[in-house]
Protein backbone atom coordinates (compact mmCIF):
# COMPACT_ATOMS: atom_id res chain seq x y z
CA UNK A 1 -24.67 -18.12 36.53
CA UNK A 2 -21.74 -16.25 37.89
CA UNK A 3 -19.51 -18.22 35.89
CA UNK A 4 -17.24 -15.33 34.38
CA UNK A 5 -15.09 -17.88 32.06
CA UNK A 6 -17.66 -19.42 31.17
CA UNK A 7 -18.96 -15.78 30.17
CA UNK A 8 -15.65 -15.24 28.15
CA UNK A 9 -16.16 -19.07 26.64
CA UNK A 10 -19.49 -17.93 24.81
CA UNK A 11 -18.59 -14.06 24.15
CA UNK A 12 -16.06 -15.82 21.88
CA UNK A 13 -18.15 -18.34 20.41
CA UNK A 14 -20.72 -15.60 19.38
CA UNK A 15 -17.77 -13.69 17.75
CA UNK A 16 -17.13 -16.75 15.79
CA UNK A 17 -20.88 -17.04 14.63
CA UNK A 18 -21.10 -13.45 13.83
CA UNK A 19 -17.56 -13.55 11.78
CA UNK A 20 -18.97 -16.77 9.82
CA UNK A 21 -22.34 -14.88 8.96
CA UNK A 22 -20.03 -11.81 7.53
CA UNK A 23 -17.82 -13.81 5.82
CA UNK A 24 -19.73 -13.02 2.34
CA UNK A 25 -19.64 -9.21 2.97
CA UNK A 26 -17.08 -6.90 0.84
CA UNK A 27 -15.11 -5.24 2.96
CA UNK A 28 -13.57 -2.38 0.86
CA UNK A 29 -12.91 0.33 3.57
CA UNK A 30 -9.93 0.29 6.29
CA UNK A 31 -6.36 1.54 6.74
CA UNK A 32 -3.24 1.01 5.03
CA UNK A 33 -0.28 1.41 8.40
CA UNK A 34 3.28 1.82 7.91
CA UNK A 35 5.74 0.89 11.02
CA UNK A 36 9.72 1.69 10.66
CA UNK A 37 12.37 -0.01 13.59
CA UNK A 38 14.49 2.90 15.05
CA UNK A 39 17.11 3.22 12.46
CA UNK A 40 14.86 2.86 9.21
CA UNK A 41 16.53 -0.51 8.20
CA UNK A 42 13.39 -2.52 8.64
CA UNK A 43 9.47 -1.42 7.26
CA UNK A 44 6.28 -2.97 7.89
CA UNK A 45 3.08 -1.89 5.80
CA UNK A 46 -0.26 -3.79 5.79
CA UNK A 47 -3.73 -2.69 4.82
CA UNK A 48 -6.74 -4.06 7.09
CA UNK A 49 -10.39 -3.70 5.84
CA UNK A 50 -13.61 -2.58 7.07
CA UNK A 51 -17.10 -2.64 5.78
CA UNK A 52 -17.69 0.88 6.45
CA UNK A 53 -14.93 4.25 6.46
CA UNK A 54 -17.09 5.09 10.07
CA UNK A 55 -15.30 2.10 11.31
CA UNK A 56 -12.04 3.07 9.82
CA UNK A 57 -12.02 6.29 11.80
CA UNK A 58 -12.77 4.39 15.30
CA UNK A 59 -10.23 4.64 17.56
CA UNK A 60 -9.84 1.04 18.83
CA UNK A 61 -9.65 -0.29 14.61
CA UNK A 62 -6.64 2.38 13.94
CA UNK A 63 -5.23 0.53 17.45
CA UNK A 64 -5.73 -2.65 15.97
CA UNK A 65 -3.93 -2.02 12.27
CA UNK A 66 -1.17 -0.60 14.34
CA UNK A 67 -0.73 -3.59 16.30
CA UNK A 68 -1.23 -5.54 13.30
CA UNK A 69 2.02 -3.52 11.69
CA UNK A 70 3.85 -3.67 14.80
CA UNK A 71 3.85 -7.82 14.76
CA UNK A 72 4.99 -8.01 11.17
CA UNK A 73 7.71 -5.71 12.02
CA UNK A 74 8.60 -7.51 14.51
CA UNK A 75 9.61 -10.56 12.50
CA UNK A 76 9.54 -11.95 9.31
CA UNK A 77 5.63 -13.81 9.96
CA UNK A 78 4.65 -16.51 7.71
CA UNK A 79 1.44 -17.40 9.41
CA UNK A 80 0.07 -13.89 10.63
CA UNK A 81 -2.95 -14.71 11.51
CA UNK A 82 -1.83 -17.58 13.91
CA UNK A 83 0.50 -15.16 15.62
CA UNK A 84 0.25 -14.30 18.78
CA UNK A 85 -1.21 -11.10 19.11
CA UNK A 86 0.24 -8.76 22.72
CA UNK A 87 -3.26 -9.20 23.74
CA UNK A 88 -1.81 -13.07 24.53
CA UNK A 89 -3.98 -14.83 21.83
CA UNK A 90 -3.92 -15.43 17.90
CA UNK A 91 -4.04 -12.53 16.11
CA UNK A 92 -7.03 -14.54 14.31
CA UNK A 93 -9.14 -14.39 17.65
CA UNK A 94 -8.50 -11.34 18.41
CA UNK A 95 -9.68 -10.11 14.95
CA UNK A 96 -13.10 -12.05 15.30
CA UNK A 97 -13.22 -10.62 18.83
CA UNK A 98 -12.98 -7.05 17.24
CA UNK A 99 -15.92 -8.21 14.16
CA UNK A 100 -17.96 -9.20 17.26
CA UNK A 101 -17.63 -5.52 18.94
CA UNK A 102 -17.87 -3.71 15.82
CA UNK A 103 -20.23 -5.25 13.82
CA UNK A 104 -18.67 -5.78 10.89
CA UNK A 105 -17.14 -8.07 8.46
CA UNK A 106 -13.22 -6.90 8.95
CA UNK A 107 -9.99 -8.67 7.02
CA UNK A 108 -6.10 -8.61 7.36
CA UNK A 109 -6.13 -8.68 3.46
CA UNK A 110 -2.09 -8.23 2.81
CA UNK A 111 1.05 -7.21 4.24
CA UNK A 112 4.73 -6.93 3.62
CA UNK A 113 7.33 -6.39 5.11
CA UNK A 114 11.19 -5.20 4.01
CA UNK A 115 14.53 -5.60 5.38
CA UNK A 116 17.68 -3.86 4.14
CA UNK A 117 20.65 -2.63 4.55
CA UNK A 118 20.42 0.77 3.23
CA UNK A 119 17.47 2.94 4.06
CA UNK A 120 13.55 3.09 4.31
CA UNK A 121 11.09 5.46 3.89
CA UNK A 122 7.50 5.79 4.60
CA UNK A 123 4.52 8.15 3.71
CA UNK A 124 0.63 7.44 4.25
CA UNK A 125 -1.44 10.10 2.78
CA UNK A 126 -5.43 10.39 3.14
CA UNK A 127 -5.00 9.59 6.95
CA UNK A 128 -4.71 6.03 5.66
CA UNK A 129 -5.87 5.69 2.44
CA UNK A 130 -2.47 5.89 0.57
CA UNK A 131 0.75 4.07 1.85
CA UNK A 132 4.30 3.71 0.15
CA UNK A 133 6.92 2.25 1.36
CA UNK A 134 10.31 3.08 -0.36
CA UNK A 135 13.85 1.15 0.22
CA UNK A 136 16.79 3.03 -0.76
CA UNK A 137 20.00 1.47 -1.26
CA UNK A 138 22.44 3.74 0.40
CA UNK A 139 25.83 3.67 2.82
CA UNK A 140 24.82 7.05 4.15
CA UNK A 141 23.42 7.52 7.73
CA UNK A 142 22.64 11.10 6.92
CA UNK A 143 19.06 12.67 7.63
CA UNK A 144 18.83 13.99 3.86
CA UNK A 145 18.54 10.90 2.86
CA UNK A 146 15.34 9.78 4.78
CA UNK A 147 13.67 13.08 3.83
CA UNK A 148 14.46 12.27 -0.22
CA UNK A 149 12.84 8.51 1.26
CA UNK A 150 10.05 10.50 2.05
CA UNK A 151 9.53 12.64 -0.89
CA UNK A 152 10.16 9.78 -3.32
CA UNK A 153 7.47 7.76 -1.39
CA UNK A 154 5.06 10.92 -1.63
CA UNK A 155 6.04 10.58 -5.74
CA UNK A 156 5.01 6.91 -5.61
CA UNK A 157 1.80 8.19 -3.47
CA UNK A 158 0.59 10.71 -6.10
CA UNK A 159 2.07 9.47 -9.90
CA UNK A 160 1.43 5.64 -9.18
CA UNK A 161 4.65 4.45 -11.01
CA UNK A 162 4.23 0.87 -12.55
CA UNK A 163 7.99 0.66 -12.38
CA UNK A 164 10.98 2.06 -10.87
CA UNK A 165 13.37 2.42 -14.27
CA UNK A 166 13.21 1.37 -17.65
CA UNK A 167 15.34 -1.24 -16.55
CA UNK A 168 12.38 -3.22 -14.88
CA UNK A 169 9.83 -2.49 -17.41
CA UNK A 170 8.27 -6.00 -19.07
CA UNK A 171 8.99 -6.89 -22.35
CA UNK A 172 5.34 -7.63 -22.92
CA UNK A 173 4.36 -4.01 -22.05
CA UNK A 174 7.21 -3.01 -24.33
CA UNK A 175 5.73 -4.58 -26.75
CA UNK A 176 1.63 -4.42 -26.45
CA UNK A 177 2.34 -0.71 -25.96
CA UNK A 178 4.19 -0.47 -29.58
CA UNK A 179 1.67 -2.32 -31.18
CA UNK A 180 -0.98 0.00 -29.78
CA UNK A 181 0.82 3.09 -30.92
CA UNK A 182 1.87 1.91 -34.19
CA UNK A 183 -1.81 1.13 -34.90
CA UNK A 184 -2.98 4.52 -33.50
CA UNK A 185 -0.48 6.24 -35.74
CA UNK A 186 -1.49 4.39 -38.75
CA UNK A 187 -5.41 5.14 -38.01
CA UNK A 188 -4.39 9.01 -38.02
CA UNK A 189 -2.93 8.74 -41.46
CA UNK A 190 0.31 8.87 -40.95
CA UNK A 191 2.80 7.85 -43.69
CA UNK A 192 4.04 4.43 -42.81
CA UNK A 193 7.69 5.77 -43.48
CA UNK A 194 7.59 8.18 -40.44
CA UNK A 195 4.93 5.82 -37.86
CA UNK A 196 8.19 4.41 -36.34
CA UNK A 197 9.71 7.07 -35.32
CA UNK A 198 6.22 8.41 -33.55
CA UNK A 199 5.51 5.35 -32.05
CA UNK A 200 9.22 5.86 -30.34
CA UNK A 201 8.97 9.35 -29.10
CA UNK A 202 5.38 8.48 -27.86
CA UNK A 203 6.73 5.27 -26.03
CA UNK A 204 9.38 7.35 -24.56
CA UNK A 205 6.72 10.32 -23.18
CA UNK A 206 4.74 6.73 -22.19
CA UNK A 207 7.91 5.33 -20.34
CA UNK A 208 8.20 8.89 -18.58
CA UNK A 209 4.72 8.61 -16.85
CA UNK A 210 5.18 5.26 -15.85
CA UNK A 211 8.77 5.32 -14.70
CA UNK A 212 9.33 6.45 -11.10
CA UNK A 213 12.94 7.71 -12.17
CA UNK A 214 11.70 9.10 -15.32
CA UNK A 215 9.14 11.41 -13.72
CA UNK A 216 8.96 15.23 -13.17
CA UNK A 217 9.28 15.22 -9.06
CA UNK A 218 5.80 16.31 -8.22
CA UNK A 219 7.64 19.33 -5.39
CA UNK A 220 9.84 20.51 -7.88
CA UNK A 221 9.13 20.60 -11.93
CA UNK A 222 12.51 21.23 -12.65
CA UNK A 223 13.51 18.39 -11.32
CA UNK A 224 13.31 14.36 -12.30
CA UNK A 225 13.41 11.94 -9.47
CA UNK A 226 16.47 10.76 -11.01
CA UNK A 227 18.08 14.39 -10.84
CA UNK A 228 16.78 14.62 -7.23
CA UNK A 229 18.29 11.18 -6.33
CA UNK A 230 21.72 12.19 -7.83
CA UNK A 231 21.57 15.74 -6.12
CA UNK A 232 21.17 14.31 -2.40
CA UNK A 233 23.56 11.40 -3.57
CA UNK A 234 26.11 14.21 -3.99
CA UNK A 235 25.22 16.03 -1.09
CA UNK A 236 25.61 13.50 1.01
CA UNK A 237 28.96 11.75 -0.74
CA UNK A 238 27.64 8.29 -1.06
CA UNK A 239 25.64 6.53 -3.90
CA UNK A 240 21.71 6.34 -3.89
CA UNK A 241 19.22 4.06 -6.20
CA UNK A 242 15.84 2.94 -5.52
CA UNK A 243 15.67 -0.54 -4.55
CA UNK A 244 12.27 -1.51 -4.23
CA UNK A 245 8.81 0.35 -3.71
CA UNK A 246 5.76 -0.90 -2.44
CA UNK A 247 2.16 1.08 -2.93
CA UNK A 248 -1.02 0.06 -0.97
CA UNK A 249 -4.05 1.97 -1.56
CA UNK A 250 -7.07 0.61 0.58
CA UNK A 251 -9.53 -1.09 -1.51
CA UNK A 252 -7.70 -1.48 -5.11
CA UNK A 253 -8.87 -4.33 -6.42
CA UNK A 254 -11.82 -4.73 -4.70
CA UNK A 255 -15.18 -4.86 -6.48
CA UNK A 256 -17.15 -2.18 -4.06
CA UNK A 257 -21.32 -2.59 -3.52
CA UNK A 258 -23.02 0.23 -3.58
CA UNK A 259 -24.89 0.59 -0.56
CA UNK A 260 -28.06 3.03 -0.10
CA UNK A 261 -27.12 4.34 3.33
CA UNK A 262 -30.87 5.39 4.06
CA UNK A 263 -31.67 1.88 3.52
CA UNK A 264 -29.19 0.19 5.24
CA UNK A 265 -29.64 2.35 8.62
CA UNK A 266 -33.62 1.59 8.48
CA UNK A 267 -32.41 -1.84 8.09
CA UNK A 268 -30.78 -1.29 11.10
CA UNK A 269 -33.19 -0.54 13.20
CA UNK A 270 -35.39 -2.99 12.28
């Protein structure tokens, strides 16, 4: 009738609807985003889902994960989703807005965001598929250090580290992990007299793999990340460590349906 609020008013409400009805849906796909501030002090990562990679590639999504990144780096948000989003509503309305133009079930599934006074370091690899976010403790200002942020992130990206050093490994894991290998080693045959000593040089090879500081720097084999942390600590005359890491790959965790596609575009046009 003319009535362009109105319009808006039902536009909305159909969003809503359509939302609700793909509630149920796994939504597997998306983008992981990574946002720095200007001087690499503060990072923002979060992953956002889709139902389909097609969607993932569209334009207007990658706009919307960016935003998404760019209001947790903004501040420390406890209630994302009732932020305001720039577009001058919840973030939450805006996301049902974009599940009513899209057509599919989409989800701002996690997000974090760190705050420090050294350094950090981002890398997304896969065009999205892959982010790490690195914090390095550090006095230095020096550009050497936010490329070695950037290669240690690309180390996290590839080798999947469960832990930074042996420091932070669980006792539990310490433990199930001997128990495993000390069972192995007695199923091979091997003299009970000389298992314990396997079972620690195979923990330690173990602890190598899973150890981001422990592990052959994927650019450079003769190097560990620990002797390429200590090498750019020197160059740069100030102390480095690794003070936290965080890993999202789009979709971990996530029990995936296997769709037929043939079926699902005659569906479609039905």
């Amino acid at each position: 009738d003319g009535n362009m609020e109105r319009a808006v008013d039902i536009l909305r409400e159909k969003g809503l609807s359509k939302a609700a009805k793909k509630a149920d849906r796994v939504a597997a796909e998306g983008l992981v985003t990574i946002k720095t501030n200007a001087d690499n002090t503060v990072a923002a990562i979060v992953e956002v889902n889709s139902e389909t990679d097609f969607v993932a590639k569209n334009q207007d999504f990658k706009d919307f994960v960016a935003d998404v990144a760019e209001m947790v780096l903004e501040a420390d948000v406890e209630a994302l989703l009732a932020s305001n989003h720039k577009e001058g509503k919840a973030l939450k309305d805006v996301l049902n807005d974009r599940v009513a133009t899209i057509g599919e079930k989409l989800d701002v599934r996690r997000f974090e965001r760190i705050a420090t006074s050294g350094k950090v370091a981002g890398y997304i690899h896969g065009g999205g598929k892959i982010g790490v976010v690195v914090e390095l403790a550090t006095d230095s200002n020096d550009e050497r250090v936010l490329t070695l942020g950037k290669d240690i992130a690309m180390q996290v990206a590839a080798m999947n580290p469960k832990y930074i050093s042996r420091d932070d490994v669980d006792p539990e894991y310490i433990a199930h992990e001997t128990e495993v290998l000390t069972q192995q080693a007695l199923n091979e045959g091997k003299p009970a007299n000389i298992v314990e000593k396997m079972v620690v040089g195979r923990l330690n090879k173990e602890l190598k793999e899973v150890c981001l500081v422990d592990q052959v720097f994927v650019k450079d084999s003769e190097l560990t990340i620990s002797k390429l942390i200590a090498k750019v600590a020197k160059e740069v005359a100030s102390d480095i460590s690794v003070a936290n890491m965080v890993r999202y790959e789009v979709g971990e965790g996530i029990e995936k349906r296997e769709e037929n596609f043939a079926e699902e575009v005659a569906k479609q046009m039905k």
